[in-house]
N, C-alpha and C. Protein backbone atom coordinates (compact mmCIF):
# COMPACT_ATOMS: atom_id res chain seq x y z
N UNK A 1 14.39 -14.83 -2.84
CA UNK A 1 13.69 -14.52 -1.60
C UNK A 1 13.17 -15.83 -0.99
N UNK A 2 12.85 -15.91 0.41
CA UNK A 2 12.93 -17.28 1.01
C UNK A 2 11.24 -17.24 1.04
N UNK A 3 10.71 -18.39 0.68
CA UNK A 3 9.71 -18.59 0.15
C UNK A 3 8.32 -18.24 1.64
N UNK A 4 8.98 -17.99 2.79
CA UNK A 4 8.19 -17.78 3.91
C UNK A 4 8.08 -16.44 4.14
N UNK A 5 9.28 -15.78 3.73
CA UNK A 5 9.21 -14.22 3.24
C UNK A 5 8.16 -13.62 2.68
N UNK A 6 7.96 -14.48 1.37
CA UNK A 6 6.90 -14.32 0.50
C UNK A 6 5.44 -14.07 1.19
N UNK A 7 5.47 -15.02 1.69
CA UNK A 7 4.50 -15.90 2.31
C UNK A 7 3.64 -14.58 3.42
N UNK A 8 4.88 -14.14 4.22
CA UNK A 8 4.36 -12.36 5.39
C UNK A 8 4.34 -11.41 4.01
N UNK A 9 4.66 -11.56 2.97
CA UNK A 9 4.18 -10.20 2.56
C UNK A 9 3.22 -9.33 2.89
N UNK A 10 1.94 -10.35 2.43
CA UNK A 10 0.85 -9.60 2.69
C UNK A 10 0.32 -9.49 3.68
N UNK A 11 0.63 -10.07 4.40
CA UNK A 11 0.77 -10.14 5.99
C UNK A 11 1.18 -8.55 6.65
N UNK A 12 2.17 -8.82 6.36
CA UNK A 12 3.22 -7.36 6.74
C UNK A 12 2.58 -5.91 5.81
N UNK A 13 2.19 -6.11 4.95
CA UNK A 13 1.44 -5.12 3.72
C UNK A 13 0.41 -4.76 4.58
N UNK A 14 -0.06 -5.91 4.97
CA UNK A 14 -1.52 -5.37 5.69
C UNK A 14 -1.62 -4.67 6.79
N UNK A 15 -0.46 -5.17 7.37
CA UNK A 15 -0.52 -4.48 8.67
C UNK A 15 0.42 -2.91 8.48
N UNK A 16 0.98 -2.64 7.91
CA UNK A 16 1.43 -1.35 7.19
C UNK A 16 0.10 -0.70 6.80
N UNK A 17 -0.58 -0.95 6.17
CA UNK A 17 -1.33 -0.22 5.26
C UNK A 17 -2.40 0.41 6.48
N UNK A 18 -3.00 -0.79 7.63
CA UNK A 18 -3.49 -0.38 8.64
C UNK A 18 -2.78 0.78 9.58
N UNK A 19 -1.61 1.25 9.59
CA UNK A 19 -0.67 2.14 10.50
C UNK A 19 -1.08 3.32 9.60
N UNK A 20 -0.37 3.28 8.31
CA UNK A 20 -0.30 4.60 7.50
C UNK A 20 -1.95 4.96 6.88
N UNK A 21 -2.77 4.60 6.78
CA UNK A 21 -3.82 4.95 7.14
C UNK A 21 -4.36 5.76 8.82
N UNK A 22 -4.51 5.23 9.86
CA UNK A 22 -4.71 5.55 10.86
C UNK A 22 -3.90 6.91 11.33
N UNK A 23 -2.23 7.21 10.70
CA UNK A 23 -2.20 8.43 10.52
C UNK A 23 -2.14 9.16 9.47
N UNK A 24 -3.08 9.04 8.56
CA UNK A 24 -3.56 10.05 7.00
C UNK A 24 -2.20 9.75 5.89
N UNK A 25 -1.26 8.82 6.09
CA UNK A 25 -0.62 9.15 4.86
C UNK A 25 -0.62 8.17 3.79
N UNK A 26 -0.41 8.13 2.85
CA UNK A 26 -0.41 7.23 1.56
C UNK A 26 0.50 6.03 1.36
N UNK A 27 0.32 5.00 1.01
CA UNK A 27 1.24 3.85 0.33
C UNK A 27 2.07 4.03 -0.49
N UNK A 28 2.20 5.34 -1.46
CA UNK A 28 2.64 5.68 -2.19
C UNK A 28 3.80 6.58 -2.41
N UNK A 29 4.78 6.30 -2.77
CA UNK A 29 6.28 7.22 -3.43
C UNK A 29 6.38 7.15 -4.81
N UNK A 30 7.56 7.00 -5.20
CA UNK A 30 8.14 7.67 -6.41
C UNK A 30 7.83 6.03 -7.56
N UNK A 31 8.25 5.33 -6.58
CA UNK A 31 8.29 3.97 -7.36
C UNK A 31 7.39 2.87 -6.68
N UNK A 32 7.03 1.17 -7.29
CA UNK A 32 6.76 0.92 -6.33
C UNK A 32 5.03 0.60 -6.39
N UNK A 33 4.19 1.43 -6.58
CA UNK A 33 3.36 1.69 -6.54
C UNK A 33 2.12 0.55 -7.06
N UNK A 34 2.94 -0.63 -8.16
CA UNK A 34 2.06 -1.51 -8.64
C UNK A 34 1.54 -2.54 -8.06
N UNK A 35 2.06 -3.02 -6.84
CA UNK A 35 2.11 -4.21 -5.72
C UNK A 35 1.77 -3.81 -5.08
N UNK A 36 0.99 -2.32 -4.88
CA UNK A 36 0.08 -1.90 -3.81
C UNK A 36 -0.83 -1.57 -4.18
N UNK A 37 -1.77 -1.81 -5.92
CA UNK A 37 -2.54 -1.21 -6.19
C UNK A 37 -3.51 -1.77 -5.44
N UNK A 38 -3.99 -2.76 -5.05
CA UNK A 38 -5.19 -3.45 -4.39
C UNK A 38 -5.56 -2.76 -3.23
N UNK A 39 -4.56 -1.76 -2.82
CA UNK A 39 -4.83 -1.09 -1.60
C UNK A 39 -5.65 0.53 -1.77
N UNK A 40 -5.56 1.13 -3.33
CA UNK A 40 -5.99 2.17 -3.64
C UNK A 40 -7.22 2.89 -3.66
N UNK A 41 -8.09 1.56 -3.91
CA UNK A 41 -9.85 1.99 -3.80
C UNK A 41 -9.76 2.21 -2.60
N UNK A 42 -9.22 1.87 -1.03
CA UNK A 42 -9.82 2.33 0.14
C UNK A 42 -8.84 3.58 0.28
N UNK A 43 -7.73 3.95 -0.08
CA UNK A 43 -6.79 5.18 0.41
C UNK A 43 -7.19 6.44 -0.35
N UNK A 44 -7.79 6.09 -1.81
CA UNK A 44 -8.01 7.19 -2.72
C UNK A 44 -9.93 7.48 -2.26
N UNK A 45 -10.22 6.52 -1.74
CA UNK A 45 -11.99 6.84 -2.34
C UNK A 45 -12.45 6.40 -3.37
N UNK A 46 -13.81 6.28 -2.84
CA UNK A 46 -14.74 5.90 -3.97
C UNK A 46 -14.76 7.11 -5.20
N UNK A 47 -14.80 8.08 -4.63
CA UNK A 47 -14.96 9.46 -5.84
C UNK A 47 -13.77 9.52 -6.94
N UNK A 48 -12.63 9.67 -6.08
CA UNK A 48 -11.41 9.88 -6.23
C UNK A 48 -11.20 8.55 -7.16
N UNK A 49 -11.11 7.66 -6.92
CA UNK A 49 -11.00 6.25 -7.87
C UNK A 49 -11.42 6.24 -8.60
N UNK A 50 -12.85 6.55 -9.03
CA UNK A 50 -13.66 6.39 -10.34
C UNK A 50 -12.72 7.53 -11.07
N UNK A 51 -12.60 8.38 -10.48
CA UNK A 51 -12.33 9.63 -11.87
C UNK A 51 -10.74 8.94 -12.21
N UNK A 52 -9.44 8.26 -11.04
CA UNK A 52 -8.78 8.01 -11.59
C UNK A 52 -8.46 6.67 -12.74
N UNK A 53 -9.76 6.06 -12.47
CA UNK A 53 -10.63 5.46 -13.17
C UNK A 53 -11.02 5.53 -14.70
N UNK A 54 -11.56 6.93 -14.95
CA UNK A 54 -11.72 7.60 -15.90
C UNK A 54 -11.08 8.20 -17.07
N UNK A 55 -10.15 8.70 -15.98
CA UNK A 55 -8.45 9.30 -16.73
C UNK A 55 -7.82 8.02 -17.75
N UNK A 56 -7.99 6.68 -16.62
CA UNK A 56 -7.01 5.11 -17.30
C UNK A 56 -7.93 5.14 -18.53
N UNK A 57 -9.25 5.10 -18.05
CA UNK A 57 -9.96 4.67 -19.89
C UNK A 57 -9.98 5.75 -20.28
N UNK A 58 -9.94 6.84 -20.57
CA UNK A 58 -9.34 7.87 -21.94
C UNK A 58 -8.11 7.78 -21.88
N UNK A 59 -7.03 7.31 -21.62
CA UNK A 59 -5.65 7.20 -22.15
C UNK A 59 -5.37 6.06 -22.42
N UNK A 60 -6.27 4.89 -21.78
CA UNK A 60 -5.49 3.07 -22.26
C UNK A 60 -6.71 2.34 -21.84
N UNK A 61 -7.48 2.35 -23.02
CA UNK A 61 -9.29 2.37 -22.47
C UNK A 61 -9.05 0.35 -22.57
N UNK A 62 -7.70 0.03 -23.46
CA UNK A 62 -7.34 -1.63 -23.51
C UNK A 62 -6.72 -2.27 -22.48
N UNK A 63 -6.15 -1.15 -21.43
CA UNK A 63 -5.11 -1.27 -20.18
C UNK A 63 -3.70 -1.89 -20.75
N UNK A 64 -3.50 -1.60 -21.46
CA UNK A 64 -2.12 -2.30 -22.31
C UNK A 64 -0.90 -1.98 -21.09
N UNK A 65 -1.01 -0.33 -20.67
CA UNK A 65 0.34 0.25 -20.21
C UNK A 65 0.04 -0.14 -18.97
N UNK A 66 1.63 -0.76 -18.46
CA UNK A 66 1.16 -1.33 -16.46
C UNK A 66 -0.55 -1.48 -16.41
N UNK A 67 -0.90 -2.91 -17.37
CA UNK A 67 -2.13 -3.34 -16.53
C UNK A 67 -2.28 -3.85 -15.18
N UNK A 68 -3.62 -3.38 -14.43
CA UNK A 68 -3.64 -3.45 -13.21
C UNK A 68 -2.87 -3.09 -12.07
N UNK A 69 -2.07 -1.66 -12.38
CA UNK A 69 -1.20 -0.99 -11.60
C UNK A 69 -1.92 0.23 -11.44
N UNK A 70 -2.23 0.72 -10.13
CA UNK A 70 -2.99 1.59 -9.56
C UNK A 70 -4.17 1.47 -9.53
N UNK A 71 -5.14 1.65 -11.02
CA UNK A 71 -6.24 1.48 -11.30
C UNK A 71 -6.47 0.92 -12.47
N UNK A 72 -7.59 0.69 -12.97
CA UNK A 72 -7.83 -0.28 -14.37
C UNK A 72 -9.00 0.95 -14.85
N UNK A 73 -8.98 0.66 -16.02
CA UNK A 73 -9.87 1.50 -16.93
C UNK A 73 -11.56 1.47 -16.24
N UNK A 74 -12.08 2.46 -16.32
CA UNK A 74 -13.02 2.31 -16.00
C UNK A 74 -14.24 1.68 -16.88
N UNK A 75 -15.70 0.95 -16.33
CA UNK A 75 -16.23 -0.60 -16.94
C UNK A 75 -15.32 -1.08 -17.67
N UNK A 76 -14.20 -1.68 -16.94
CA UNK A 76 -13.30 -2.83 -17.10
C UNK A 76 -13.33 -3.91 -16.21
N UNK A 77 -13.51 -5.29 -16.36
CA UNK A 77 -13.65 -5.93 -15.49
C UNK A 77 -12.07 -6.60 -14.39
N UNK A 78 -11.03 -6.05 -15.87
CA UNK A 78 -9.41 -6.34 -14.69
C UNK A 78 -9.51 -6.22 -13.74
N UNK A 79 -8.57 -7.14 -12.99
CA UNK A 79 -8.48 -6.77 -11.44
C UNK A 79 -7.20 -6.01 -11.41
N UNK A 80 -7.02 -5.44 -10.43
CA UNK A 80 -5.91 -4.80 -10.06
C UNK A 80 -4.76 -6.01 -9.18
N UNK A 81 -3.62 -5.47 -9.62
CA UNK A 81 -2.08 -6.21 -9.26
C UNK A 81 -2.17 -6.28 -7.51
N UNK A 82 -2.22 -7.55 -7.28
CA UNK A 82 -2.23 -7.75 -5.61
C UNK A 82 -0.56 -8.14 -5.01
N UNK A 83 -0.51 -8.18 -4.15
CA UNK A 83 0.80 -7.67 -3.43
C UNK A 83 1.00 -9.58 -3.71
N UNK A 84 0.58 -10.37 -3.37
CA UNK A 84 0.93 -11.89 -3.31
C UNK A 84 0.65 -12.11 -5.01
N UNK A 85 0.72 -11.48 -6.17
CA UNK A 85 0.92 -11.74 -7.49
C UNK A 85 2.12 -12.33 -7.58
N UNK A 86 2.84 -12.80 -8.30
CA UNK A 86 4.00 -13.41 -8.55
C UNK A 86 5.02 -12.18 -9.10
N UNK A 87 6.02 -11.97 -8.15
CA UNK A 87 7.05 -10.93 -8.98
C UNK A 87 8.21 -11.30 -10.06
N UNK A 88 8.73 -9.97 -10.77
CA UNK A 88 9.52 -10.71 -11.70
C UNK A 88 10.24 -11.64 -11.12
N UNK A 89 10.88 -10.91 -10.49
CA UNK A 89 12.37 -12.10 -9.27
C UNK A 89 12.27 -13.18 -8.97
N UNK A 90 10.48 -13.58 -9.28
CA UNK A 90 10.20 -14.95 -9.15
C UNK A 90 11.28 -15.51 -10.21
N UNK A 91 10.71 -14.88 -11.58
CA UNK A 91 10.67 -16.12 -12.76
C UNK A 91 12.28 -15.66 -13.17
N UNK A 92 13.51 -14.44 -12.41
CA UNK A 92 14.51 -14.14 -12.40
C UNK A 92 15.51 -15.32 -12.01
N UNK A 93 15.05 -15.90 -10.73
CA UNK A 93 15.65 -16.91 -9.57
C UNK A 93 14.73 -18.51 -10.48
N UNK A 94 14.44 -18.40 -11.46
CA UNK A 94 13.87 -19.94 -12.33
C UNK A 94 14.89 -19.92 -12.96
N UNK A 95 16.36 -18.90 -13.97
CA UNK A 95 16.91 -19.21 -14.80
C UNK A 95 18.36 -19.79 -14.33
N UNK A 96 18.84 -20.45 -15.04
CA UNK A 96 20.20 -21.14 -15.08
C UNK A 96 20.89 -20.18 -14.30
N UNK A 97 22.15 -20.44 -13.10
CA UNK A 97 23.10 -19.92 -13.29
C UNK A 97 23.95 -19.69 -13.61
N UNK A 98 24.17 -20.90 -14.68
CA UNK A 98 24.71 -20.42 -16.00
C UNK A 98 24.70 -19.76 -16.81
N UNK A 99 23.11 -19.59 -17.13
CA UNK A 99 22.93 -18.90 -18.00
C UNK A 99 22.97 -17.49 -17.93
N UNK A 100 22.64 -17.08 -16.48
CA UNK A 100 22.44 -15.70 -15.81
C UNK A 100 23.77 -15.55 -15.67
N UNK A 101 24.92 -15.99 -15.67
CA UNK A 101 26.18 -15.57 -15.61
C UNK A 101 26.62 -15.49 -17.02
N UNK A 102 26.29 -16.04 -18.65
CA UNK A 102 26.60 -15.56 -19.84
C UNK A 102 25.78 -14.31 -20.18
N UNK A 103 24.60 -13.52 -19.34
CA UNK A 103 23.66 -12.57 -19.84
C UNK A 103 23.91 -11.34 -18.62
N UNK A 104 25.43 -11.93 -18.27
CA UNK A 104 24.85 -10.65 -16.76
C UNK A 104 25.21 -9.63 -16.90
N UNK A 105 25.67 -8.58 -17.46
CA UNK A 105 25.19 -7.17 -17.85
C UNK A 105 23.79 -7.09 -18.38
N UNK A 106 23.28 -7.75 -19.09
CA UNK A 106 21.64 -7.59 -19.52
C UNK A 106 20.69 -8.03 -17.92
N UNK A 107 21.07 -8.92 -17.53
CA UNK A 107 20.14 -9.12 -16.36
C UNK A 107 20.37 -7.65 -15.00
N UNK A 108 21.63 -7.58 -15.14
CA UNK A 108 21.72 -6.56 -14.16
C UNK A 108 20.97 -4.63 -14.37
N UNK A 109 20.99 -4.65 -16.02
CA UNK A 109 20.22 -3.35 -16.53
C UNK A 109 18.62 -3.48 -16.87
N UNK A 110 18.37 -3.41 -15.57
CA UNK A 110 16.84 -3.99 -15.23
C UNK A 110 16.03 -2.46 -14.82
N UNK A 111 16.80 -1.43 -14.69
CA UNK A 111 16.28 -0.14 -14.63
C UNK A 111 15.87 0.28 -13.31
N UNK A 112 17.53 -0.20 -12.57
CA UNK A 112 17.74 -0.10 -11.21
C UNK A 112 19.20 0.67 -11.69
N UNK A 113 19.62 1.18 -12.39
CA UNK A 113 21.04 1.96 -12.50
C UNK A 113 22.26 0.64 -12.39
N UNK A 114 21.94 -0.90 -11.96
CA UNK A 114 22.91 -1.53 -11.57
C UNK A 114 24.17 -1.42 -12.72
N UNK A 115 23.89 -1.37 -14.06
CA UNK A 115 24.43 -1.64 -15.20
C UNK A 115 25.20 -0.02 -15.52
N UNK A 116 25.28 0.93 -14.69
CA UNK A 116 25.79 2.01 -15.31
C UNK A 116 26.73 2.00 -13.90
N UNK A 117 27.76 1.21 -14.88
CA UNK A 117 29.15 1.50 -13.75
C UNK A 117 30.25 2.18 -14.24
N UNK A 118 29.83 3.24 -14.45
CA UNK A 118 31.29 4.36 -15.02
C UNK A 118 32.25 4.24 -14.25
């Protein structure tokens, strides 16, 4: 990705998040969801957050599973995953293309279906 791309993410995030707010609907689909958690305390609520809050610390009171995706355990001091965090694809586009061409069925079954080519 071209590093100025990067750069409007949150730019462009922000100004999204301002639209789909203003008409009631959510940031949220099927996937996706972890690079927008910083946006959740204002879309869910204060109420609504704590309890989903609540739920994270009785099931992963250490945040082990997707830390800082959606919400963080509640009295946890984590922050939640911000949209300008560094993505994998960063540290994807750091390796050899050499090397990414001796591993490329493993790089491509990344749990995007790319690797299931019947």
């Amino acid at each position: 990705c071209d590093p100025h791309q990067e750069a409007l993410m949150h730019e462009v995030s922000d100004e999204v998040v301002k639209l789909v707010a203003k008409y009631g609907g959510l940031m949220w689909g099927e996937h996706g969801k972890g690079f927008r958690s910083e946006y959740g305390p204002e879309f869910f609520g204060k109420e609504l957050f704590t309890e989903l809050r609540r739920v994270k610390a009785a099931f992963d009171p250490h945040n082990k599973m997707n830390p800082g995706k959606i919400c963080t355990p509640l009295d946890s001091d984590a922050e939640l995953v911000k949209v300008t965090d560094t993505k994998r694809g960063y540290y994807d586009r750091q390796i050899d293309v050499q090397v990414r061409d001796s591993f490329k069925q493993a790089m491509e079954c990344n749990g995007n279906g790319l690797c299931f080519n019947y």
